[in-house]
C-alpha atoms as a PDB file:
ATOM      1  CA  UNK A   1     -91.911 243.163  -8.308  1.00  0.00           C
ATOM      2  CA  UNK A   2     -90.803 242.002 -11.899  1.00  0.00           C
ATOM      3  CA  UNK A   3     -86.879 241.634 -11.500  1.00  0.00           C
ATOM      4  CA  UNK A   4     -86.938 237.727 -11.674  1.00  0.00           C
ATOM      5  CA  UNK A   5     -90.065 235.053 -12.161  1.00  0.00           C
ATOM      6  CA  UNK A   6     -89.409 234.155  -8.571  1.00  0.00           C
ATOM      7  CA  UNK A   7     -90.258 237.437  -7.369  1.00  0.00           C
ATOM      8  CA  UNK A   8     -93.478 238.013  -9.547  1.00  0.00           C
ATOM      9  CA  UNK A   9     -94.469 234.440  -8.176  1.00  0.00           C
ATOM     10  CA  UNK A  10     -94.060 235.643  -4.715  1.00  0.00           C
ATOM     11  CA  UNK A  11     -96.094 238.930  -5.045  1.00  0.00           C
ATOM     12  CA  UNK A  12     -98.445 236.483  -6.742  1.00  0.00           C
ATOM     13  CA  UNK A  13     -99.056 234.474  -3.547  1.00  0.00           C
ATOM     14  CA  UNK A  14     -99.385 237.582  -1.531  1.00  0.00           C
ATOM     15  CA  UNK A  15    -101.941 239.421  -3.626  1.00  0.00           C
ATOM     16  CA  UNK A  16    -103.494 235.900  -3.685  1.00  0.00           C
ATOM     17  CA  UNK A  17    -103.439 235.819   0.327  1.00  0.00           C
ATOM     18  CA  UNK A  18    -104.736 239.426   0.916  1.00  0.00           C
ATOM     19  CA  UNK A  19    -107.430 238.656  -1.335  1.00  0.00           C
ATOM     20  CA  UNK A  20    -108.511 236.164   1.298  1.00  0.00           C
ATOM     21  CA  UNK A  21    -108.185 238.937   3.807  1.00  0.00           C
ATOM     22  CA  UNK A  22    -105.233 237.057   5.776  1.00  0.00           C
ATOM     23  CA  UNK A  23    -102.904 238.805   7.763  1.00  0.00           C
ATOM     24  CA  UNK A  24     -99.686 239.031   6.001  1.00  0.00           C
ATOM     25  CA  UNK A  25     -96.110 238.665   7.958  1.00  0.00           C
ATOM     26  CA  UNK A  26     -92.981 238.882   5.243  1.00  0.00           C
ATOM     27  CA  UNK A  27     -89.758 237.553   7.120  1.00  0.00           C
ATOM     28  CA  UNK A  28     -86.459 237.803   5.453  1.00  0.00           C
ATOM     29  CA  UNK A  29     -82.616 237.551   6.061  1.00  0.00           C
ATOM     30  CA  UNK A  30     -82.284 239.987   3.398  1.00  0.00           C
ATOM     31  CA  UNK A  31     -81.431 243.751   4.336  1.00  0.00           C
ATOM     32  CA  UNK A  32     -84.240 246.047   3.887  1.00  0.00           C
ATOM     33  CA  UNK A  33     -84.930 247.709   0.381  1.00  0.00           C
ATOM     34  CA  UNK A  34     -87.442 249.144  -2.389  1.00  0.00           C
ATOM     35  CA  UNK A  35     -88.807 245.799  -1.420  1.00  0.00           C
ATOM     36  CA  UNK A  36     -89.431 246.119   1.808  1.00  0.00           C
ATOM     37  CA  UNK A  37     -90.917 249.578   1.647  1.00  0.00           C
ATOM     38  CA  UNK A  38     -93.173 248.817  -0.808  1.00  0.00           C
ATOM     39  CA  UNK A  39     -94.635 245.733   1.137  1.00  0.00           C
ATOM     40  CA  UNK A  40     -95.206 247.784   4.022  1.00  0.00           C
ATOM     41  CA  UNK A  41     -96.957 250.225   2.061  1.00  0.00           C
ATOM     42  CA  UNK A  42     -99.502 247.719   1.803  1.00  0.00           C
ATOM     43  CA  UNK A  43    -100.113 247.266   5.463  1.00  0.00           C
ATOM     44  CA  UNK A  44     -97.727 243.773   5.259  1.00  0.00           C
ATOM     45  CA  UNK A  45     -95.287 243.867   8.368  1.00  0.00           C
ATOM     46  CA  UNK A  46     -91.814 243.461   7.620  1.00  0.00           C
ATOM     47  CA  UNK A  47     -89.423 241.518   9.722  1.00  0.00           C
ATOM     48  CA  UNK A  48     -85.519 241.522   8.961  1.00  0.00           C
ATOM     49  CA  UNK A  49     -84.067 237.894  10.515  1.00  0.00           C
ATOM     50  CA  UNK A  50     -80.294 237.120  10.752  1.00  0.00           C
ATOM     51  CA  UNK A  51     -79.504 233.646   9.857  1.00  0.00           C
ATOM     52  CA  UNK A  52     -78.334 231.241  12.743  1.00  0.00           C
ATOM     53  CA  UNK A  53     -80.279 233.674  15.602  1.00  0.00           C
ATOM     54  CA  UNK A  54     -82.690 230.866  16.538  1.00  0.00           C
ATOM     55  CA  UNK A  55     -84.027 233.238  19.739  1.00  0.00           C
ATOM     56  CA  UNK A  56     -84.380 236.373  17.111  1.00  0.00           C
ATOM     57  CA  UNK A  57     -86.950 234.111  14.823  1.00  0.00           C
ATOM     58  CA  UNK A  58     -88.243 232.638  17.702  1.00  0.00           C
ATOM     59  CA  UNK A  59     -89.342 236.388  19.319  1.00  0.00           C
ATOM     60  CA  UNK A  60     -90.845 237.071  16.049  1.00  0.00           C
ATOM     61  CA  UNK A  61     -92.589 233.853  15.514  1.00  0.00           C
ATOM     62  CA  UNK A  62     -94.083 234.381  19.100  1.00  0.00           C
ATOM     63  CA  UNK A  63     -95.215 237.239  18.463  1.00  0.00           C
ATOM     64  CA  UNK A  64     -96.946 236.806  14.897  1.00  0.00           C
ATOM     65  CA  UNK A  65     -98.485 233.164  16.231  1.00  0.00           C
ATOM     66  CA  UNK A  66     -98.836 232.090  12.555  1.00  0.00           C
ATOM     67  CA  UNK A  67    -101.276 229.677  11.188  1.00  0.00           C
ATOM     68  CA  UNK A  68     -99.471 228.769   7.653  1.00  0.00           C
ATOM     69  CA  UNK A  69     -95.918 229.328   7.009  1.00  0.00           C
ATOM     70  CA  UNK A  70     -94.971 229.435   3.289  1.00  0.00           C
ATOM     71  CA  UNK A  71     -90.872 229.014   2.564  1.00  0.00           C
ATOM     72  CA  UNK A  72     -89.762 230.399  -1.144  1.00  0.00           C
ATOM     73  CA  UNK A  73     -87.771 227.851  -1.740  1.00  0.00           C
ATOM     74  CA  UNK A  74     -86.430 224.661  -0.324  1.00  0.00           C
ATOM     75  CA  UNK A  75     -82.895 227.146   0.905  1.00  0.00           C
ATOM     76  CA  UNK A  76     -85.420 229.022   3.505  1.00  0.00           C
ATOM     77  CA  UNK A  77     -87.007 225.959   4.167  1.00  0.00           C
ATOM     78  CA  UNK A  78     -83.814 224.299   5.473  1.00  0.00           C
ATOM     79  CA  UNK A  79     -82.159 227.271   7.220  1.00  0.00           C
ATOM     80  CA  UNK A  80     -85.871 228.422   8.808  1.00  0.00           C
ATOM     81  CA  UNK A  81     -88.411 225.372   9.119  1.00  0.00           C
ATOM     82  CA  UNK A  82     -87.047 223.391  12.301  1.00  0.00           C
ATOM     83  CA  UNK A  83     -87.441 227.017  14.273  1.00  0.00           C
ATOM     84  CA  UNK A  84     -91.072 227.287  12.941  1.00  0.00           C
ATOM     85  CA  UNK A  85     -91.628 223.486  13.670  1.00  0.00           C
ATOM     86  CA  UNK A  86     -90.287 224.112  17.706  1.00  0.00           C
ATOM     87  CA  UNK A  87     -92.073 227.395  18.011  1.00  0.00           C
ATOM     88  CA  UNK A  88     -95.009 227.057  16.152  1.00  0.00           C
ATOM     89  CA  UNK A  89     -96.285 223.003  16.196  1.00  0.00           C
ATOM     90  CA  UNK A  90     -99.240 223.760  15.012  1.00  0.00           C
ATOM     91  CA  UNK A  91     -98.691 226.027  11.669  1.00  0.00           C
ATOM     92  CA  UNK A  92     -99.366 224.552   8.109  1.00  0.00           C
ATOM     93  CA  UNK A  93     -95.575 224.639   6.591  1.00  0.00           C
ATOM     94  CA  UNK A  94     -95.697 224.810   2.598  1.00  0.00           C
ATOM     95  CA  UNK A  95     -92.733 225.003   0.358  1.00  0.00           C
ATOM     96  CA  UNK A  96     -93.238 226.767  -2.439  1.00  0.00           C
ATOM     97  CA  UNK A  97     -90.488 225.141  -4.792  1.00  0.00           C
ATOM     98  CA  UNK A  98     -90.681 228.003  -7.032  1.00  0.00           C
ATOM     99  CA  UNK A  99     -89.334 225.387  -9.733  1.00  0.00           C
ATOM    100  CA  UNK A 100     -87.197 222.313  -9.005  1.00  0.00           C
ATOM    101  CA  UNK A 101     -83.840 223.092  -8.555  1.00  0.00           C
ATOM    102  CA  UNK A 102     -82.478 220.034  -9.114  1.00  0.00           C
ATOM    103  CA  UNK A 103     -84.019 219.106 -12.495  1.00  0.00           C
ATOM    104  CA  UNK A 104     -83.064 222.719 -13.468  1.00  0.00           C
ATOM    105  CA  UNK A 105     -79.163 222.428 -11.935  1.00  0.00           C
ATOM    106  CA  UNK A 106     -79.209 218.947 -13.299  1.00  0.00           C
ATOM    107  CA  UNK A 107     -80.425 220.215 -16.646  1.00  0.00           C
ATOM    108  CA  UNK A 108     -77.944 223.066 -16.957  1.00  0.00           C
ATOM    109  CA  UNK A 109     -74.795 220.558 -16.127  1.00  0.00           C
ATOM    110  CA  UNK A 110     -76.413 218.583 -19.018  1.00  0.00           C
ATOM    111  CA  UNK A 111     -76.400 221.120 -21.577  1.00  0.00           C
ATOM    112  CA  UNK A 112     -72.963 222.399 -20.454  1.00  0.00           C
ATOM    113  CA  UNK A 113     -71.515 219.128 -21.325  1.00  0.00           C
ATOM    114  CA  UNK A 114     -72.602 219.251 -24.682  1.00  0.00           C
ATOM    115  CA  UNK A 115     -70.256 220.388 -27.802  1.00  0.00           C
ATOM    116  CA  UNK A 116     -74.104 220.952 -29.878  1.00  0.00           C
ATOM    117  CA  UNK A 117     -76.379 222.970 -27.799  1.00  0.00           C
ATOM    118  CA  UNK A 118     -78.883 222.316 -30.547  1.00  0.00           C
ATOM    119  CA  UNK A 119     -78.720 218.585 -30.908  1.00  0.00           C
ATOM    120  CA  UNK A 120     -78.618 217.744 -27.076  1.00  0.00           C
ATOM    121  CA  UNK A 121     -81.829 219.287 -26.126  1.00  0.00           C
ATOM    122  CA  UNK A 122     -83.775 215.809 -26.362  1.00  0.00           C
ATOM    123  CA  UNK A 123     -80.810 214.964 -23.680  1.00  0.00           C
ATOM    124  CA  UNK A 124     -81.374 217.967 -21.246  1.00  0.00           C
ATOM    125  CA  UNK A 125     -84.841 217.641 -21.073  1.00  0.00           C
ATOM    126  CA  UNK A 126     -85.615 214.342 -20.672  1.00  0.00           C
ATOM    127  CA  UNK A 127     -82.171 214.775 -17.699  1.00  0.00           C
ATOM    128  CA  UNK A 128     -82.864 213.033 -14.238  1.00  0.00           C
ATOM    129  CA  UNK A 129     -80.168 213.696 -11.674  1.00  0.00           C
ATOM    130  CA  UNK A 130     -78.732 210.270 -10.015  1.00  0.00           C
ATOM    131  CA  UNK A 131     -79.909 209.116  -6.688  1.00  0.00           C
ATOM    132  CA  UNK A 132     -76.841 210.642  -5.112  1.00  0.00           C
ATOM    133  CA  UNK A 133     -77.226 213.943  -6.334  1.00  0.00           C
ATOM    134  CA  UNK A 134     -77.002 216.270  -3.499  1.00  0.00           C
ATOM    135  CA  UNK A 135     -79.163 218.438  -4.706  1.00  0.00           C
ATOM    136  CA  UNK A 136     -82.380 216.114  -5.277  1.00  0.00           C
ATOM    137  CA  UNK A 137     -81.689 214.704  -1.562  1.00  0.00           C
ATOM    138  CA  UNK A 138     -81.590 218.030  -0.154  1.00  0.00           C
ATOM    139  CA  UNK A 139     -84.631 219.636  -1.662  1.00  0.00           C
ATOM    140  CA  UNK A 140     -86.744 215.943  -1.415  1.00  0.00           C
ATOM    141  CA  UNK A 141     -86.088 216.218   2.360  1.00  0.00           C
ATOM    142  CA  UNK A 142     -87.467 219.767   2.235  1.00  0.00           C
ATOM    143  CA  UNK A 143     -90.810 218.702   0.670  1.00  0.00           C
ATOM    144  CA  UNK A 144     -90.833 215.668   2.667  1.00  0.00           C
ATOM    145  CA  UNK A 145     -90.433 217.991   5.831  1.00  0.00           C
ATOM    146  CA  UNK A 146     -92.832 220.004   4.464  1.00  0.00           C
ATOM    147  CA  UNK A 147     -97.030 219.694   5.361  1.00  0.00           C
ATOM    148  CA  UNK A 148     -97.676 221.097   1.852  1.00  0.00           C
ATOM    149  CA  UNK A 149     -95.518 221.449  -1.854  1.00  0.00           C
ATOM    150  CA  UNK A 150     -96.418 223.629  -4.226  1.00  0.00           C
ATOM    151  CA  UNK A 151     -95.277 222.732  -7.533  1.00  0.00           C
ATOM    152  CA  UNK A 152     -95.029 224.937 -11.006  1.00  0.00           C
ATOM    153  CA  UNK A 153     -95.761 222.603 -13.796  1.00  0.00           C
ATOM    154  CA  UNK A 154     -97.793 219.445 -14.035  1.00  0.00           C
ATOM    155  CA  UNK A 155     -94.290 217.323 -15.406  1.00  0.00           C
ATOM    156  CA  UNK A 156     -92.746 218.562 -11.568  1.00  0.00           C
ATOM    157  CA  UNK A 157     -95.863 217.716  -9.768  1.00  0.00           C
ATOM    158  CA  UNK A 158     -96.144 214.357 -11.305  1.00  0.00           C
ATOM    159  CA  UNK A 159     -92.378 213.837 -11.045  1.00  0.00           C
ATOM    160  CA  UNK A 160     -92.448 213.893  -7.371  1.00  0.00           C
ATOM    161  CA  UNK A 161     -95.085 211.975  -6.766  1.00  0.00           C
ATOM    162  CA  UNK A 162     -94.446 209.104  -9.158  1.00  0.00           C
ATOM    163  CA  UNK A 163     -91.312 209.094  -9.206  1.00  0.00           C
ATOM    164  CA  UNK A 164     -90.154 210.593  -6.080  1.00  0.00           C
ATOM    165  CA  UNK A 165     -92.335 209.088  -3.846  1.00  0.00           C
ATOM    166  CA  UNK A 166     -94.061 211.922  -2.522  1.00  0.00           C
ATOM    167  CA  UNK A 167     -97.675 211.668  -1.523  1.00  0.00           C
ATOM    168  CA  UNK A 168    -100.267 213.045  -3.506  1.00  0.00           C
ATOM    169  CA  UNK A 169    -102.104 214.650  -0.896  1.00  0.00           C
ATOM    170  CA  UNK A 170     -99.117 217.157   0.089  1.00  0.00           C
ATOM    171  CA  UNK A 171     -98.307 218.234  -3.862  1.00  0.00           C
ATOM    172  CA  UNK A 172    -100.390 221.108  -4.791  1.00  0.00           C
ATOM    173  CA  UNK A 173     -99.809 222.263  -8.092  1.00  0.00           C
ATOM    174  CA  UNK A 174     -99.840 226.570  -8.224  1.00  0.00           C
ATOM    175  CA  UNK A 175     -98.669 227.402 -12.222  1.00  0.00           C
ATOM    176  CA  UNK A 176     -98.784 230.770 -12.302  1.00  0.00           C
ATOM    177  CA  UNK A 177    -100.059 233.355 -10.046  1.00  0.00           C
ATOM    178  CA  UNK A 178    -100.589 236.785 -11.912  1.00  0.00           C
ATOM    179  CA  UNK A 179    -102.791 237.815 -14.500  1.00  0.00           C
ATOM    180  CA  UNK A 180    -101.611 237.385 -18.123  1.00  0.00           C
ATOM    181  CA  UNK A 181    -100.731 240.698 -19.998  1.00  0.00           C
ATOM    182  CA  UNK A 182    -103.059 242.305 -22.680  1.00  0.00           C
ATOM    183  CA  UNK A 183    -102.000 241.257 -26.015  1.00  0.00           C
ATOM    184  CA  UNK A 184    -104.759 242.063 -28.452  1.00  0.00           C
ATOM    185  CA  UNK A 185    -102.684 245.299 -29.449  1.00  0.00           C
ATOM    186  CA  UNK A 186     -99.688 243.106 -30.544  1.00  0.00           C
ATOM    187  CA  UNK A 187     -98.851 242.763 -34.345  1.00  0.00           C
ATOM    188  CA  UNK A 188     -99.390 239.692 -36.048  1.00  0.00           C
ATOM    189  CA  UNK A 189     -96.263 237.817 -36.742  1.00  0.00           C
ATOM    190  CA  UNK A 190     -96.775 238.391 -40.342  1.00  0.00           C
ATOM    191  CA  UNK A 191     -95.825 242.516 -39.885  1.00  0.00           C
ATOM    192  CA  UNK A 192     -93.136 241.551 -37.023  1.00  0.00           C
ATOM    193  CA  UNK A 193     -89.076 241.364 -37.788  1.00  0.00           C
ATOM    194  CA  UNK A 194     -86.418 241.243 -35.645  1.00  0.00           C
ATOM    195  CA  UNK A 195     -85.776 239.283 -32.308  1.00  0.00           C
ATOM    196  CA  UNK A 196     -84.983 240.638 -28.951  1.00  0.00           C
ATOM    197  CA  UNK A 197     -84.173 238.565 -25.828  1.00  0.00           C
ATOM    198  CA  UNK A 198     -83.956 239.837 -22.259  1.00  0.00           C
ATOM    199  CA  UNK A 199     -82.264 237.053 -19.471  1.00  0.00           C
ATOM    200  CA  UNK A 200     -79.282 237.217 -17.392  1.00  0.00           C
ATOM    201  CA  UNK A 201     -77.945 234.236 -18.653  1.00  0.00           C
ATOM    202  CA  UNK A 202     -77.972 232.414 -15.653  1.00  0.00           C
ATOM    203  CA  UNK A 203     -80.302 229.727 -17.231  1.00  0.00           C
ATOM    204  CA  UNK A 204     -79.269 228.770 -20.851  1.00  0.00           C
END
């Protein structure tokens, strides 16, 4: 549930759907796992897809007849949505951007460029990626193929719609989607030492 913010946003949205009592349908090209089995121990049914098997999805999508489709990610959303758009006209597609991939590649490409980590972080955060950037036209055609975009933060939802050009109506901004741990047992800073720091460092 907790290996990666992604995946504690996704368990977010599903605890967030059963609490509205919908009927929950996980698809995946991943191979089944811990994952898996612990989604169907909830009563969620599980459905393993192979990319590229358009009449696979399509049995599957037949036979679940979904309402809303939610992508994680504008990567499912380009390898998955035009089956759900032929098979299923009349299901609510939302992207769940799960952050903006482009402002974060674009920001990491920033920083790497940098001989002072420290003194270009004005730089990498105020970073826009050029019209050409691959990555901004590939994930803006996602959420303008998309009926609904959920964005993280306030500076991504406002991003795409002022800047971006996306429509207001179809940005829905979803922070953060699980409950925030109990800290009133914590030391105050004041009795604290040391620093720890847990990452992959994927994302400097």
């Amino acid at each position: 549930r907790s290996s990666s913010a992604a995946g504690v946003r996704t368990w977010g949205l599903i605890d967030l759907f059963e609490s509205w009592l919908w009927k929950i349908s996980y698809l995946s090209p991943a191979k089944p796992n811990s994952y898996t089995d612990e989604l169907q121990a909830r009563g969620i049914d599980t459905y393993s897809i192979r990319p590229n098997r358009r009449d696979e999805l399509q049995r599957v999508l037949r036979a679940v007849k979904p309402t809303v489709c939610v992508f994680d990610r504008f990567f499912a959303e380009e390898a998955f949505s035009f089956v759900v758009r032929e098979t299923c006209p009349e299901a609510l597609r939302v992207l769940d951007t799960q952050d903006l991939h482009f402002l974060r590649a674009g920001r990491q490409e920033q920083a790497a460029r940098s001989s002072e980590p420290d003194a270009c972080i004005s730089e990498v955060m105020g970073h826009l990626p050029s019209a050409e950037s691959a990555a901004l036209l590939r994930e803006l055609a996602a959420v303008h193929r998309s009926d609904v975009c959920m964005a993280c933060s306030p500076v991504e939802a406002a991003l795409l719609s002022e800047r971006y050009g996306v429509d207001r109506r179809k940005v829905l901004l979803s922070s953060f989607l699980c409950d925030p741990p109990d800290t009133g047992g914590n030391p105050g800073f004041a009795s604290r030492q040391h620093f720890v720091t847990i990452g992959n460092f994927r994302h400097p």
